[in-house]
PDB file of N, CA and C in Angstrom:
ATOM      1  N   UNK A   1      85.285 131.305 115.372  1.00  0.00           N
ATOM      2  CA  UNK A   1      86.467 131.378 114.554  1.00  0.00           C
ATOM      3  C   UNK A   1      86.040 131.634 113.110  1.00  0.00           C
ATOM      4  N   UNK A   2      86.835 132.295 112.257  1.00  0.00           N
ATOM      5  CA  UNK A   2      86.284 133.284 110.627  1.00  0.00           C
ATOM      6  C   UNK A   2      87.171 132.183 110.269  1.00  0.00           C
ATOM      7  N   UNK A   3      87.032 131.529 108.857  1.00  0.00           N
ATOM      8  CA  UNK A   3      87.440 131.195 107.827  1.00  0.00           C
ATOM      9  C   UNK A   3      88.928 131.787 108.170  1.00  0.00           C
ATOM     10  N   UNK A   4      89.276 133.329 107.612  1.00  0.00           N
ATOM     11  CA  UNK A   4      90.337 133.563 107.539  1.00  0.00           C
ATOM     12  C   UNK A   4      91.440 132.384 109.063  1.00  0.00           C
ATOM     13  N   UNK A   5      91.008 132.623 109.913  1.00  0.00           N
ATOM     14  CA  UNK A   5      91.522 131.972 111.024  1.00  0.00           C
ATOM     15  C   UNK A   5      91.913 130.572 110.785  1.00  0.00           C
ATOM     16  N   UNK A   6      90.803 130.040 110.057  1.00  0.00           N
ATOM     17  CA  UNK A   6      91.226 128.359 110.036  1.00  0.00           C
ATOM     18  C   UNK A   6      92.677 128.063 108.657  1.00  0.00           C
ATOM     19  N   UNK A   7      92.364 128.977 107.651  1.00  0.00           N
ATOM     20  CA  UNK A   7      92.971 129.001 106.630  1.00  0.00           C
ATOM     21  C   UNK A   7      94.546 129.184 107.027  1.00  0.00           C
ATOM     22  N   UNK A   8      94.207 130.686 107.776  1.00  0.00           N
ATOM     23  CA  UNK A   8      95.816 130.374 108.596  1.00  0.00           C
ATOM     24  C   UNK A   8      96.703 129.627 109.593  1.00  0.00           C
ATOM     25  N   UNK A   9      95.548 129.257 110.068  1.00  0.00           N
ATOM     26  CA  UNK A   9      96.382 128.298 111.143  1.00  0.00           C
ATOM     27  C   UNK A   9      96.067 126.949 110.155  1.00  0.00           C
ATOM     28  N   UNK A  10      96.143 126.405 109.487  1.00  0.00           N
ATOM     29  CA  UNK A  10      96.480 125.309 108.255  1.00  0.00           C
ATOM     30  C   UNK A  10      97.586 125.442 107.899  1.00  0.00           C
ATOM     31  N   UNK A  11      98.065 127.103 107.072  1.00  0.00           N
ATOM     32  CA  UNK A  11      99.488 127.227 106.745  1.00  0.00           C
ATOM     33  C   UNK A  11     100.640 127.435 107.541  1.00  0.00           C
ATOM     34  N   UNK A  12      99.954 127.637 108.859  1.00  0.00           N
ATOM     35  CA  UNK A  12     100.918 128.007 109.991  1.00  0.00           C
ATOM     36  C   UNK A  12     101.315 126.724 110.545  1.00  0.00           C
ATOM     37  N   UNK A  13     100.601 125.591 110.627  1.00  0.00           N
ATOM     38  CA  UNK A  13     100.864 124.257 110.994  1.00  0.00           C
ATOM     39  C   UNK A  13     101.602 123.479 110.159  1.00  0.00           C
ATOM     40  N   UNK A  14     101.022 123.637 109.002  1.00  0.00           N
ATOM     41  CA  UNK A  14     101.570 123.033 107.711  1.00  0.00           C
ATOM     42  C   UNK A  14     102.974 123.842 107.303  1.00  0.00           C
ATOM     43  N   UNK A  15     103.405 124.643 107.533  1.00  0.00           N
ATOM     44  CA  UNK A  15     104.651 125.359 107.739  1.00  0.00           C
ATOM     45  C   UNK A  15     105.469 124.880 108.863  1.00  0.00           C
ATOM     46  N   UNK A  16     105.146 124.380 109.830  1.00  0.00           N
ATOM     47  CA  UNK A  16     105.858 124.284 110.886  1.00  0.00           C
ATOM     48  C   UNK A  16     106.080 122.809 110.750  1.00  0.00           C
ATOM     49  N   UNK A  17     105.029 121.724 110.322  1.00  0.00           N
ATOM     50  CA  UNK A  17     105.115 120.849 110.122  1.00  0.00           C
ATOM     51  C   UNK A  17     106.045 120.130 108.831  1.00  0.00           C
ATOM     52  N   UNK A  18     106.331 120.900 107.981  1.00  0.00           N
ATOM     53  CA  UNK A  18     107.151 120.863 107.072  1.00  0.00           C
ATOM     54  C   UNK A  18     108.624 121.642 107.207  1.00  0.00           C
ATOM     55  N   UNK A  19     108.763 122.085 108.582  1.00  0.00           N
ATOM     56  CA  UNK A  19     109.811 122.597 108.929  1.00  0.00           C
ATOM     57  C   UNK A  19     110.195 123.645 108.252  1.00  0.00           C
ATOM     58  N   UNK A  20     109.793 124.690 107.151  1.00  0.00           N
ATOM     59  CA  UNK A  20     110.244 125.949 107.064  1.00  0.00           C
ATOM     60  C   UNK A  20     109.850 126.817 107.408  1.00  0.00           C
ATOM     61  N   UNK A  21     110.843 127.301 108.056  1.00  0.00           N
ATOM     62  CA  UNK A  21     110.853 128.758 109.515  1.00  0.00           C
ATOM     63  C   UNK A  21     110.821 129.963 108.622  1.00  0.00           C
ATOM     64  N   UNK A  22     111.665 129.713 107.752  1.00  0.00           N
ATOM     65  CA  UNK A  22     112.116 130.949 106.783  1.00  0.00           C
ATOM     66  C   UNK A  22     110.663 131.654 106.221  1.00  0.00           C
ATOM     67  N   UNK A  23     109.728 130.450 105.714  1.00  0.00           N
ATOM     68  CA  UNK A  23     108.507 130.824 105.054  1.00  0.00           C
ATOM     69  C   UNK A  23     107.121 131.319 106.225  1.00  0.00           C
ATOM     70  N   UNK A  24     107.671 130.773 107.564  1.00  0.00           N
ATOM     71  CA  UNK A  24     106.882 131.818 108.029  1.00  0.00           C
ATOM     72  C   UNK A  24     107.421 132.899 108.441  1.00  0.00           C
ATOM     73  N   UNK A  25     108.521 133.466 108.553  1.00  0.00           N
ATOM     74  CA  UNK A  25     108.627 134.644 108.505  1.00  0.00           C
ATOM     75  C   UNK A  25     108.384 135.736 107.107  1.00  0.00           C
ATOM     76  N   UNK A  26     108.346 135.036 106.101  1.00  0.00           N
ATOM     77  CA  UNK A  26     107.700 135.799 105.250  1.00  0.00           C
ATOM     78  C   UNK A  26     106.139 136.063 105.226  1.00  0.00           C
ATOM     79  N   UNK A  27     105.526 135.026 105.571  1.00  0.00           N
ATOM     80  CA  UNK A  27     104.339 134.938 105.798  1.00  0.00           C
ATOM     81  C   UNK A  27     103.689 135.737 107.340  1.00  0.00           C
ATOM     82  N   UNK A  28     104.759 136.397 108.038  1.00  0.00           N
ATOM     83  CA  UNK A  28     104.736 137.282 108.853  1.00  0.00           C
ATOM     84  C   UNK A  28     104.830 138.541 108.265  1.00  0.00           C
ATOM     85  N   UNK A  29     105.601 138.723 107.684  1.00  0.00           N
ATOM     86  CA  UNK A  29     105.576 140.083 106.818  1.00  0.00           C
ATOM     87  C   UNK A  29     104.520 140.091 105.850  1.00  0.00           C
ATOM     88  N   UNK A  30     103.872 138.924 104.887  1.00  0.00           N
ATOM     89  CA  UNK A  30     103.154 139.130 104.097  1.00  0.00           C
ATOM     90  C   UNK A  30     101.668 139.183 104.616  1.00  0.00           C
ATOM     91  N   UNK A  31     101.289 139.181 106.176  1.00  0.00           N
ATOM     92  CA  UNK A  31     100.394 139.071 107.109  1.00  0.00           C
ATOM     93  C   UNK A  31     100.191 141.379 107.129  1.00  0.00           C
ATOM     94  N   UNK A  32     101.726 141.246 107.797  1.00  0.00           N
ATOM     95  CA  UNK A  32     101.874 142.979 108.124  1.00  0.00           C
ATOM     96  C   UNK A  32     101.464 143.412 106.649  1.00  0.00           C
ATOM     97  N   UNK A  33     101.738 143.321 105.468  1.00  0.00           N
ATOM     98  CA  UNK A  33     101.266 144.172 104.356  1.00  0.00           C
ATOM     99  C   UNK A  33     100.553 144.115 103.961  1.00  0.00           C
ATOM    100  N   UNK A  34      99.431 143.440 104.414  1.00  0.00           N
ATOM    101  CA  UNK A  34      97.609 142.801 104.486  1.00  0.00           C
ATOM    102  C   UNK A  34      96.821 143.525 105.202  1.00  0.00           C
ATOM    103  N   UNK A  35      97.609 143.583 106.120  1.00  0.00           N
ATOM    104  CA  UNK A  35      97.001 144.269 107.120  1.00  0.00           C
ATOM    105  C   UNK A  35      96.800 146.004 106.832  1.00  0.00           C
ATOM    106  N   UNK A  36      97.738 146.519 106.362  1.00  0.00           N
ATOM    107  CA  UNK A  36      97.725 147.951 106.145  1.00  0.00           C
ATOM    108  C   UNK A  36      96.749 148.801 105.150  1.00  0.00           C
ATOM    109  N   UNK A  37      96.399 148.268 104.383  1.00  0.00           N
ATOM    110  CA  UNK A  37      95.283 148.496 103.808  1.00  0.00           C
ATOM    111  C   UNK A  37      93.421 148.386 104.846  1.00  0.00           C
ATOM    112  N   UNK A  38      93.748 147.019 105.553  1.00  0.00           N
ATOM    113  CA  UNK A  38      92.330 147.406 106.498  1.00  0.00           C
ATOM    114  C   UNK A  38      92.058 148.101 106.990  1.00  0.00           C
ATOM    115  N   UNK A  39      93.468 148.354 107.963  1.00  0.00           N
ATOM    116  CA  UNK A  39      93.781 149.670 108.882  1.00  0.00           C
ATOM    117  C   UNK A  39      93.160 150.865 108.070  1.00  0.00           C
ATOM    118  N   UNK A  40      93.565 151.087 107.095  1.00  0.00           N
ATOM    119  CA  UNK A  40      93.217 152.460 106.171  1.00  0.00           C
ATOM    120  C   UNK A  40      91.841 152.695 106.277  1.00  0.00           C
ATOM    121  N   UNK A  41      91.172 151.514 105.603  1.00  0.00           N
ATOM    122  CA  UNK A  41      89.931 151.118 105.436  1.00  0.00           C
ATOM    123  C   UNK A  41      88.722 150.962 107.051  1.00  0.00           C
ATOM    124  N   UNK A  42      89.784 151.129 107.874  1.00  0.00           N
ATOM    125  CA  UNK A  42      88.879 151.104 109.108  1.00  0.00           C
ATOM    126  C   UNK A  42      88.508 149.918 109.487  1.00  0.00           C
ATOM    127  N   UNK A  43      88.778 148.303 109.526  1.00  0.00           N
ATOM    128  CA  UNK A  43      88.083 147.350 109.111  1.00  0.00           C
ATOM    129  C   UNK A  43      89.298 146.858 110.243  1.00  0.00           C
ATOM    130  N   UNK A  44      88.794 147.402 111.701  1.00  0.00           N
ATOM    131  CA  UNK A  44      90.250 147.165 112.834  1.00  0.00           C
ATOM    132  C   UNK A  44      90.310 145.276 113.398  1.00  0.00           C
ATOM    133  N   UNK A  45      89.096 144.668 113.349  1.00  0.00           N
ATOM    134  CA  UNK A  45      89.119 143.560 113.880  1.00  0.00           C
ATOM    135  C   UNK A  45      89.908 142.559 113.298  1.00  0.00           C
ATOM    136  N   UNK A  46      89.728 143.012 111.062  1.00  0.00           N
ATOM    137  CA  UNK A  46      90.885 141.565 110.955  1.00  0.00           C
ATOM    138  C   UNK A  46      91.943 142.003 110.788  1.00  0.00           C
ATOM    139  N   UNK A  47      92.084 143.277 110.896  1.00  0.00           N
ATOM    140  CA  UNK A  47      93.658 143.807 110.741  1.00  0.00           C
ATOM    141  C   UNK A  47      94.575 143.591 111.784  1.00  0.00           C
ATOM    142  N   UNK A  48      93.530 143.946 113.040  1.00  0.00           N
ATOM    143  CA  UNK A  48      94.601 143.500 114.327  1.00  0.00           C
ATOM    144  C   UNK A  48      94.764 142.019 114.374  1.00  0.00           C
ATOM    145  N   UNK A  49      93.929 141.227 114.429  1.00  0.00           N
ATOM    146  CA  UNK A  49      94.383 139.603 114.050  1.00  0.00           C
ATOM    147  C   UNK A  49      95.635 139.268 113.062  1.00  0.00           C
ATOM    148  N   UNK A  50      95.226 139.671 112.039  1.00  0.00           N
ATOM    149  CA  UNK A  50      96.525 139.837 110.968  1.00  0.00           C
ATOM    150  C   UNK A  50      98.153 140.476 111.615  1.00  0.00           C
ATOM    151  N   UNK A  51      97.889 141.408 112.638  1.00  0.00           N
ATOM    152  CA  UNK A  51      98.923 141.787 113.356  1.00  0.00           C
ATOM    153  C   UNK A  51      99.329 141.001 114.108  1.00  0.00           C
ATOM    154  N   UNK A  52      98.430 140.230 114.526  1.00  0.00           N
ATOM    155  CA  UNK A  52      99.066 139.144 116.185  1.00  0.00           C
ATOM    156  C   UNK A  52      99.345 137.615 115.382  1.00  0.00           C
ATOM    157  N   UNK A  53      98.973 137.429 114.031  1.00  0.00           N
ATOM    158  CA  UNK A  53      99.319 136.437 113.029  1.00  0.00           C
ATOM    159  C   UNK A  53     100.816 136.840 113.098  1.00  0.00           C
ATOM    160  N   UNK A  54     101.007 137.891 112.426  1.00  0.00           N
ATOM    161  CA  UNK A  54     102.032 138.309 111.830  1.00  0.00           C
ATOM    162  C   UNK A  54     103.357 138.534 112.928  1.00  0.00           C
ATOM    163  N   UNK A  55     103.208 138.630 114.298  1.00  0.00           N
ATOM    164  CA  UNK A  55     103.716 138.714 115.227  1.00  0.00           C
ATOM    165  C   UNK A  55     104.040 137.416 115.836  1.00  0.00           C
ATOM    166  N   UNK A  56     103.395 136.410 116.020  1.00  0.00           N
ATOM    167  CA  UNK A  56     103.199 134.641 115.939  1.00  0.00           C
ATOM    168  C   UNK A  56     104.615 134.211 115.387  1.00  0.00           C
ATOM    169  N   UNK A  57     104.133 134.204 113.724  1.00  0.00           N
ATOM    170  CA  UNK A  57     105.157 133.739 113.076  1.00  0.00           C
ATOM    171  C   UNK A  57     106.416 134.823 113.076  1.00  0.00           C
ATOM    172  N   UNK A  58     107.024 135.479 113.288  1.00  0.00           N
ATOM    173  CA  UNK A  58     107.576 136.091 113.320  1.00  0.00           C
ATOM    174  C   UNK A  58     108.653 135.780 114.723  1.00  0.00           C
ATOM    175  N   UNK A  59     107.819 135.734 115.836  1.00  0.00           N
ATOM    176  CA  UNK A  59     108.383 134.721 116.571  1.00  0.00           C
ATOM    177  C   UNK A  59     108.983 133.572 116.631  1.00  0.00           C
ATOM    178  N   UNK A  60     108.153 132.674 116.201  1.00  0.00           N
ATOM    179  CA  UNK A  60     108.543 131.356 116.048  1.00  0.00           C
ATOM    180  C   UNK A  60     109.302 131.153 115.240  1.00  0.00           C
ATOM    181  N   UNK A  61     109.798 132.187 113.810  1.00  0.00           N
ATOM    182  CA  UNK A  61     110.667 132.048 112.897  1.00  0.00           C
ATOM    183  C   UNK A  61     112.044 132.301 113.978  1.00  0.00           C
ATOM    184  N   UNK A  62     111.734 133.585 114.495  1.00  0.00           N
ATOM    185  CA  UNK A  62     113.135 134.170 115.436  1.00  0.00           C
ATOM    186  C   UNK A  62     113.222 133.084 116.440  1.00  0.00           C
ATOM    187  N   UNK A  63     112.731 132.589 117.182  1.00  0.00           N
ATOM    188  CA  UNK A  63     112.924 131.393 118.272  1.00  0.00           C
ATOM    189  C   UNK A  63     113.508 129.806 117.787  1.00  0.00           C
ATOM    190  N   UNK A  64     113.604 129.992 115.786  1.00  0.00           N
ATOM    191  CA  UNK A  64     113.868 129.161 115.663  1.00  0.00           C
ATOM    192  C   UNK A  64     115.203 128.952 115.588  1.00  0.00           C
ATOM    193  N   UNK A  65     115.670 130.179 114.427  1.00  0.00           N
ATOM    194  CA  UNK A  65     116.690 130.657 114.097  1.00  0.00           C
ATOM    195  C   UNK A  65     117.954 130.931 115.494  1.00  0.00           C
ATOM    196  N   UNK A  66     117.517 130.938 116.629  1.00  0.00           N
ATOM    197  CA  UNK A  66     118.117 131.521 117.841  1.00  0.00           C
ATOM    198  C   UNK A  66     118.512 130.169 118.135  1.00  0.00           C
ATOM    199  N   UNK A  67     117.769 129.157 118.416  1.00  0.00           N
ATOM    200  CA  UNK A  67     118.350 127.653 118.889  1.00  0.00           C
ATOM    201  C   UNK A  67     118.776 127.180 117.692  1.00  0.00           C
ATOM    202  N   UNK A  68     118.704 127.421 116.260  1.00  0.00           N
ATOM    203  CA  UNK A  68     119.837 126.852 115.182  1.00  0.00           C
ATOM    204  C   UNK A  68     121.012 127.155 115.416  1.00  0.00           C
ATOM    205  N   UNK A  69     121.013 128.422 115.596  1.00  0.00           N
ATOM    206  CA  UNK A  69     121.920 128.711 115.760  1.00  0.00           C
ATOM    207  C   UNK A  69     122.805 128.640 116.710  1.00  0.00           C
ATOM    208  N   UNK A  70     122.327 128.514 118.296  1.00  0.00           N
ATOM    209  CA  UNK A  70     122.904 128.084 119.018  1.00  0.00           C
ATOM    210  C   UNK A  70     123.385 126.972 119.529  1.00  0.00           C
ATOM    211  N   UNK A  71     122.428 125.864 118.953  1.00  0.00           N
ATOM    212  CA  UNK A  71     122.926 124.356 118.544  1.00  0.00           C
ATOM    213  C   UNK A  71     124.314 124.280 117.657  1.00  0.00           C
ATOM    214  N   UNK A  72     124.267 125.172 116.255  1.00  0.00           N
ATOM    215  CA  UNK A  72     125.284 125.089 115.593  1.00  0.00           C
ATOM    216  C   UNK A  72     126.696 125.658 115.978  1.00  0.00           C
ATOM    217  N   UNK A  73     127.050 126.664 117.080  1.00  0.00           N
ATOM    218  CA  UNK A  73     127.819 127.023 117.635  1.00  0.00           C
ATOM    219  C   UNK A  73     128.094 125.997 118.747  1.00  0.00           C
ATOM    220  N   UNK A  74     127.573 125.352 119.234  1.00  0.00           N
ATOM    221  CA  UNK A  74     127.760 124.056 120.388  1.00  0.00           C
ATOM    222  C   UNK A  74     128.381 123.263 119.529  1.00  0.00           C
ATOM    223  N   UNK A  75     127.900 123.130 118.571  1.00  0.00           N
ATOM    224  CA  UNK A  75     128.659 121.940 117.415  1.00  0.00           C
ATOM    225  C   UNK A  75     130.073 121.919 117.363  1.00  0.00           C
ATOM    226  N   UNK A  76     130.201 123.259 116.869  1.00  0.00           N
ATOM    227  CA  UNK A  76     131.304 123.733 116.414  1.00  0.00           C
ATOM    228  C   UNK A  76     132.502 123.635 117.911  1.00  0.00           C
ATOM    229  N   UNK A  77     131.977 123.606 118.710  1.00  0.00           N
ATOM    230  CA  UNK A  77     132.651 124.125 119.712  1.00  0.00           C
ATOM    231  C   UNK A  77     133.503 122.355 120.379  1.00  0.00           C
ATOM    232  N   UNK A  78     132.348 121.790 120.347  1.00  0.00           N
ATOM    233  CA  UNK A  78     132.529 120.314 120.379  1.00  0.00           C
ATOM    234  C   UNK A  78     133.537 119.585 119.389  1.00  0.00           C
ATOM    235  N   UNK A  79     133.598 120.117 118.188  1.00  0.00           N
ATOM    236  CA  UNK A  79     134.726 119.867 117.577  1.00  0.00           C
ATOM    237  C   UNK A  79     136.154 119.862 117.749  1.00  0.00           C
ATOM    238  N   UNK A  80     136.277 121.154 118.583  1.00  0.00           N
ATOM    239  CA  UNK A  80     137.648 121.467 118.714  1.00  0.00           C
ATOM    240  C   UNK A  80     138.253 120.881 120.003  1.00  0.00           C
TER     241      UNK A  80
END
């Protein structure tokens, strides 16, 4: 495992553990615009990691957002 690896899975835990979804989906996108420059550069091993980072959170942001939301429509529904 590279440095880069441990560093991210720290903020990826520590994100999840602090409960904002929102910030890893930025941190999914800010993974993809990291990445595009290696790619250029030829440098395919941490770029594709950076891709399957960036694909991770990106998930887990959308998987989160999908049961908020569908919790919050149950809510609502329970109300009436």
């Amino acid at each position: 495992m590279k440095p880069q690896d441990i560093i991210f899975f720290i903020i990826f835990f520590g994100l999840i553990s602090q409960r904002k979804f929102e910030w890893l989906a930025v941190l999914g996108l800010f993974c993809i615009v990291l990445s595009i420059p290696l790619f250029s550069l030829w440098i395919f091993f941490t770029a594709e990691r950076l891709t399957w980072y960036a694909a991770l959170c990106i998930a887990v942001s959308a998987i989160h957002l999908l049961i908020s939301l569908r919790h919050n429509e149950y809510l609502e529904r329970k109300d009436i």
